[in-house]
Protein backbone atom coordinates (compact mmCIF):
# COMPACT_ATOMS: atom_id res chain seq x y z
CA UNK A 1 94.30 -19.54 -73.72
CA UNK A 2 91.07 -18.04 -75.20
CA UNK A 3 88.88 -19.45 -77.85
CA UNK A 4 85.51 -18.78 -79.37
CA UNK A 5 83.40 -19.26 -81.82
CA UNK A 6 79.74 -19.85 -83.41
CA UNK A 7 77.66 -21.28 -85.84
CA UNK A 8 74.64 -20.97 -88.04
CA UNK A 9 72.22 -23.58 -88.38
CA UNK A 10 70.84 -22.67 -90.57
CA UNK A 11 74.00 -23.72 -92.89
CA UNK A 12 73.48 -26.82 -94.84
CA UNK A 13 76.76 -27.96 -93.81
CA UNK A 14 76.57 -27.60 -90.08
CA UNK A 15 74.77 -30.49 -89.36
CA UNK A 16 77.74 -32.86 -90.91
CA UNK A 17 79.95 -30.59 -88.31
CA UNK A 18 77.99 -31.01 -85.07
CA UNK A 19 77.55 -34.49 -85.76
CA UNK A 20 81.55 -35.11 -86.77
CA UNK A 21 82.47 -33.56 -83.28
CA UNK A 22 79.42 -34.52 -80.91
CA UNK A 23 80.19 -37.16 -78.89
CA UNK A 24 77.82 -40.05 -77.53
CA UNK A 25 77.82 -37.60 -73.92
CA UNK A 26 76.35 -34.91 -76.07
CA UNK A 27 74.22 -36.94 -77.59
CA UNK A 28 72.59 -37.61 -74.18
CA UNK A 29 72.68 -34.28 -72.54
CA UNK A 30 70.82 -33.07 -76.28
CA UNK A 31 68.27 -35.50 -75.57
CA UNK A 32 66.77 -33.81 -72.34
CA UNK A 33 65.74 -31.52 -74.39
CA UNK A 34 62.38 -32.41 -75.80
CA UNK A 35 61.66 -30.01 -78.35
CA UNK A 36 64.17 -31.19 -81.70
CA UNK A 37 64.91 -27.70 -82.18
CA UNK A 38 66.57 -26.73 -78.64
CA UNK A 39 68.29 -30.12 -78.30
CA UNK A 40 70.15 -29.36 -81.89
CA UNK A 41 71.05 -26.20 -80.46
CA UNK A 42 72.16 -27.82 -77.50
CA UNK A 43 74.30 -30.74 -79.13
CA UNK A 44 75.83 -27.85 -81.39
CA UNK A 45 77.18 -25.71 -78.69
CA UNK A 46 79.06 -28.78 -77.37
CA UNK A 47 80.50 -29.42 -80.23
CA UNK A 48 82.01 -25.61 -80.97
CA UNK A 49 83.90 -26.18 -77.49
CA UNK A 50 85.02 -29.58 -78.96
CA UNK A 51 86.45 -27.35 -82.10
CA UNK A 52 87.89 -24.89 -79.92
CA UNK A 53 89.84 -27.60 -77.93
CA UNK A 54 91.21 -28.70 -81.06
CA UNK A 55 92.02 -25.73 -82.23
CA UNK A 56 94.02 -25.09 -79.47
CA UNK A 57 95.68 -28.38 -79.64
CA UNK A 58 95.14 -28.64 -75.43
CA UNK A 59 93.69 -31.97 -75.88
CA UNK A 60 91.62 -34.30 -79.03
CA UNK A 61 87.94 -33.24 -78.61
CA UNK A 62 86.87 -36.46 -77.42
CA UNK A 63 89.52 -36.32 -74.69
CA UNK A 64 87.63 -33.08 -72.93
CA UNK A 65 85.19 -33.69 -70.57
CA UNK A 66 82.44 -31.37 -70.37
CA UNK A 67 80.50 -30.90 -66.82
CA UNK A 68 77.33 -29.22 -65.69
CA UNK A 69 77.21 -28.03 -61.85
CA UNK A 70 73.53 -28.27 -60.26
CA UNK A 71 73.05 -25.00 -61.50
CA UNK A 72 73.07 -25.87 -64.98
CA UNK A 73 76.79 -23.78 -65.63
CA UNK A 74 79.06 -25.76 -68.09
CA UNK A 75 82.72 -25.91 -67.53
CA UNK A 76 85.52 -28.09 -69.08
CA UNK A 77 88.22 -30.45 -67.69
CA UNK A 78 90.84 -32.23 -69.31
CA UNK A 79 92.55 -34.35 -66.31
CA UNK A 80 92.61 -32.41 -63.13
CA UNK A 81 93.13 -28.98 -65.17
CA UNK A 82 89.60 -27.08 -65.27
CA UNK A 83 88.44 -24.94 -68.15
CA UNK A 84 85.87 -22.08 -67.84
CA UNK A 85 82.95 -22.54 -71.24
CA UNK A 86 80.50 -20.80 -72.02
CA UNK A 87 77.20 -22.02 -74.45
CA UNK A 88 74.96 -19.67 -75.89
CA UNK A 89 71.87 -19.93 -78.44
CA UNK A 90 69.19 -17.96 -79.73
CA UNK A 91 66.83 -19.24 -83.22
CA UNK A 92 69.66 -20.34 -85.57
CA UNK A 93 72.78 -18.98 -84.22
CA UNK A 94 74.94 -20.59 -81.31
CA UNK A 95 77.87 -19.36 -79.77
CA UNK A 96 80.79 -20.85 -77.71
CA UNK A 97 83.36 -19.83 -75.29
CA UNK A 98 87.01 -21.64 -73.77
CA UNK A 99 89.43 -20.22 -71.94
CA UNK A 100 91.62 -21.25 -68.84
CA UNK A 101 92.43 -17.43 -67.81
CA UNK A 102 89.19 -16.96 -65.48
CA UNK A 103 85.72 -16.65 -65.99
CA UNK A 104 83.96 -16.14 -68.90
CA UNK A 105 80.15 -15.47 -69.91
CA UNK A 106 79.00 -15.22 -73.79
CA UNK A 107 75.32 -14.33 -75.04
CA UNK A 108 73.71 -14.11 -78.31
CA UNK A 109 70.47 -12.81 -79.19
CA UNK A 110 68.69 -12.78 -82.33
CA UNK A 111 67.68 -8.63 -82.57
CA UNK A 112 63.77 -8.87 -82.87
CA UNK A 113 62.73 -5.11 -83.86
CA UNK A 114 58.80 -6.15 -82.60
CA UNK A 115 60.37 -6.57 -79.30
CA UNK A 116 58.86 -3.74 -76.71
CA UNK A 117 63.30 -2.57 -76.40
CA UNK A 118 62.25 0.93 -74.94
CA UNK A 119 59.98 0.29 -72.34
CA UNK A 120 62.26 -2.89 -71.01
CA UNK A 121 65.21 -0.20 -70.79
CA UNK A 122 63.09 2.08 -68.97
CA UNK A 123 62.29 -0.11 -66.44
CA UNK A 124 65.42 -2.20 -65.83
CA UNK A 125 68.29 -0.26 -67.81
CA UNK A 126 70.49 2.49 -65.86
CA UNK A 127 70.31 6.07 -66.88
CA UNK A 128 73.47 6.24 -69.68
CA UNK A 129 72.15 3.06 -71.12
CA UNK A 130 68.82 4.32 -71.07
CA UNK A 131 70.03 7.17 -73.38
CA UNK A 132 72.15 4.68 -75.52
CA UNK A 133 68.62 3.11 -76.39
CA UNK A 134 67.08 6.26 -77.17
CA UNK A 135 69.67 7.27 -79.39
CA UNK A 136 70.58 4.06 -80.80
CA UNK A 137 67.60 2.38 -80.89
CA UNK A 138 67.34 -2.03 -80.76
CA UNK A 139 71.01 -1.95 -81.70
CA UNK A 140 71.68 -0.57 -78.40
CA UNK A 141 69.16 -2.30 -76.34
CA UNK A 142 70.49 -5.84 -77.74
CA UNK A 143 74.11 -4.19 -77.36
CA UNK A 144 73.59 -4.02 -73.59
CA UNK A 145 71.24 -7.02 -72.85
CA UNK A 146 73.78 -9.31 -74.58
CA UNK A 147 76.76 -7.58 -72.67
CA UNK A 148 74.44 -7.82 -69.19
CA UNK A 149 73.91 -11.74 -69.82
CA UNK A 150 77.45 -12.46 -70.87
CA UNK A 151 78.34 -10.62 -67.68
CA UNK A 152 75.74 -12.46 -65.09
CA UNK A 153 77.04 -15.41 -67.03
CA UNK A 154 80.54 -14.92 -65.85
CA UNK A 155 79.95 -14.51 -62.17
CA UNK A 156 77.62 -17.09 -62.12
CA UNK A 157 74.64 -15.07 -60.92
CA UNK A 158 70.94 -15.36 -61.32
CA UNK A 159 68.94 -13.79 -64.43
CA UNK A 160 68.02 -11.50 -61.73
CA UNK A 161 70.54 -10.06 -61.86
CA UNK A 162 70.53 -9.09 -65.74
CA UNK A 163 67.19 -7.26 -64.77
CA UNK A 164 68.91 -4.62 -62.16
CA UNK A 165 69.01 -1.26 -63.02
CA UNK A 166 72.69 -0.60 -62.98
CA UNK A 167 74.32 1.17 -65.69
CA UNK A 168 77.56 -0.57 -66.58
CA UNK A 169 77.16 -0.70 -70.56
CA UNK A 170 75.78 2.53 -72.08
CA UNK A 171 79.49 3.00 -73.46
CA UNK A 172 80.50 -0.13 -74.35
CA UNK A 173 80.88 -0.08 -78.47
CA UNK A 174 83.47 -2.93 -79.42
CA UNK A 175 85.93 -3.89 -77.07
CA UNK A 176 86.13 -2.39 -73.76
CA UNK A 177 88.14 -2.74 -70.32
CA UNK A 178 86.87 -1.64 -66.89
CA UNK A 179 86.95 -2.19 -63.06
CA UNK A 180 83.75 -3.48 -61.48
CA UNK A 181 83.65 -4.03 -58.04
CA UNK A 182 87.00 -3.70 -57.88
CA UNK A 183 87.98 -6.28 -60.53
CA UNK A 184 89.35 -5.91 -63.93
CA UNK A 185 86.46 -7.04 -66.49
CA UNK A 186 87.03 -7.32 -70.57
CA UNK A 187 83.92 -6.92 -72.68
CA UNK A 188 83.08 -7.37 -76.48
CA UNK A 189 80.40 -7.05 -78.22
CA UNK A 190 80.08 -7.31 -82.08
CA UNK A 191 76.86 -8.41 -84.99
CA UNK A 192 76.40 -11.45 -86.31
CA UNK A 193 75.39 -11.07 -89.81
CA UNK A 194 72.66 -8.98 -89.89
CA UNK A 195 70.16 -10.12 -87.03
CA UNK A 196 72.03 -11.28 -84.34
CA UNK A 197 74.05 -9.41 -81.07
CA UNK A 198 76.84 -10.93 -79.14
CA UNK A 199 79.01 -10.39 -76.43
CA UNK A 200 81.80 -11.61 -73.94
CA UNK A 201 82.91 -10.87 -70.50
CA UNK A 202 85.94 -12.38 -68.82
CA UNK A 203 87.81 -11.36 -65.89
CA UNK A 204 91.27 -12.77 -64.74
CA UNK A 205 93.28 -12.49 -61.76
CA UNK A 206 96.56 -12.07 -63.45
CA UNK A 207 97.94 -9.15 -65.76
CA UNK A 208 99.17 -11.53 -68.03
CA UNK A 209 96.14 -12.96 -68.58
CA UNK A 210 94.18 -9.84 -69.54
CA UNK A 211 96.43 -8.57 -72.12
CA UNK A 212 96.68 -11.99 -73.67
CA UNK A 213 92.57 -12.12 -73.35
CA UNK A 214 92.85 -8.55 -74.85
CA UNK A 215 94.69 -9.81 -77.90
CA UNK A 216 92.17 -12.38 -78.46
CA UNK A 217 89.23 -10.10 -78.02
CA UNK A 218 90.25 -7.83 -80.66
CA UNK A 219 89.30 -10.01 -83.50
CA UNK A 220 85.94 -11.17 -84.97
CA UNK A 221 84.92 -14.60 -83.56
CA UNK A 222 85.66 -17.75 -85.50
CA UNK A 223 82.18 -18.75 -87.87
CA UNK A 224 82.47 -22.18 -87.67
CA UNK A 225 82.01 -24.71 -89.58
């Protein structure tokens, strides 16, 4: 099972949805938060996964039990059966992830044009995505950063590691499939409106699991509420 999804908070309506699906758990993790801004953001990507768990009928929303390890990675469990999430937010658009087929990372940036793009892929971008950027421009720089978070995301690594110059993305337009150290990684990127980038990674240990993951992939996510 794969879900995702995201929101704009912009919307005058999504404040009735975050607060319909929130629960009094959220509430507290928001509230760590001290700027208002960051802990909405926070209390709204809790409450896409609790859409996306009823949307998949697994469990009621309140049922699903959402955990952070020391390291400040979600994940989900309903019982003793463990979900992989993934939260992600930038100004007003936030992004969600669910899936019990194997790790999963999401990102979302909103594309600033002011941002210095070309001298940050110069210095931390591999040589095909370099060329991407040239040729492309922010779309491609926000193309690959998203698809390089979304990835560290997945294996759990350190921001670090979004900053090494490897060169994994300069190809990767829509939905792509590829080995990476010798694992099977799906990626997909697509806009959001007309500002933001996102992107997905997820791996899976089974064949099964990929092609239904593939399936899944190939469609826009779910704008929510």
């Amino acid at each position: 099972m794969l879900r995702y999804c995201h929101c704009d908070l912009s919307q005058s309506n999504t404040r009735s949805f975050i607060e319909a699906l929130a629960t009094a758990e959220d509430q507290h993790h928001a509230e760590r938060y001290k700027r208002p801004a960051r802990s909405l953001q926070s209390l709204a990507g809790r409450a896409l996964i609790r859409a996306l768990v009823r949307q998949s009928g697994v469990a009621t929303p309140e049922a699903f039990e959402i955990e952070t390890s020391p390291a400040g990675r979600p994940n989900g469990r309903l019982g003793n059966v463990v979900f992989d999430i993934s939260i992600s937010h930038s100004d007003d658009l936030v992004a969600a992830a669910l899936t019990d087929i194997g790790p999963i990372g999401i990102d979302v940036e909103h594309e600033k044009t002011t941002r210095a793009y070309r001298q940050i892929a110069e210095r931390i971008f591999g040589a095909q995505e370099q060329q991407s950027v040239q040729q492309e421009g922010s779309a491609a720089f926000y193309r690959i950063w998203t698809l390089r978070e979304a990835f560290a995301k997945a294996r759990d690594v350190s921001f670090a590691e979004v900053l090494a110059p490897t060169d994994h993305f300069g190809s990767v337009k829509d939905l792509s499939s590829r080995q990476i150290a010798n694992r099977p990684w799906l990626f997909r990127h697509q806009r959001c409106g007309a500002a933001y980038s996102l992107s997905l990674a997820l791996t899976s240990p089974t064949r099964a699991g990929l092609d239904e993951a593939t399936a899944v992939l190939q469609q826009e996510t779910l704008l929510l509420p």
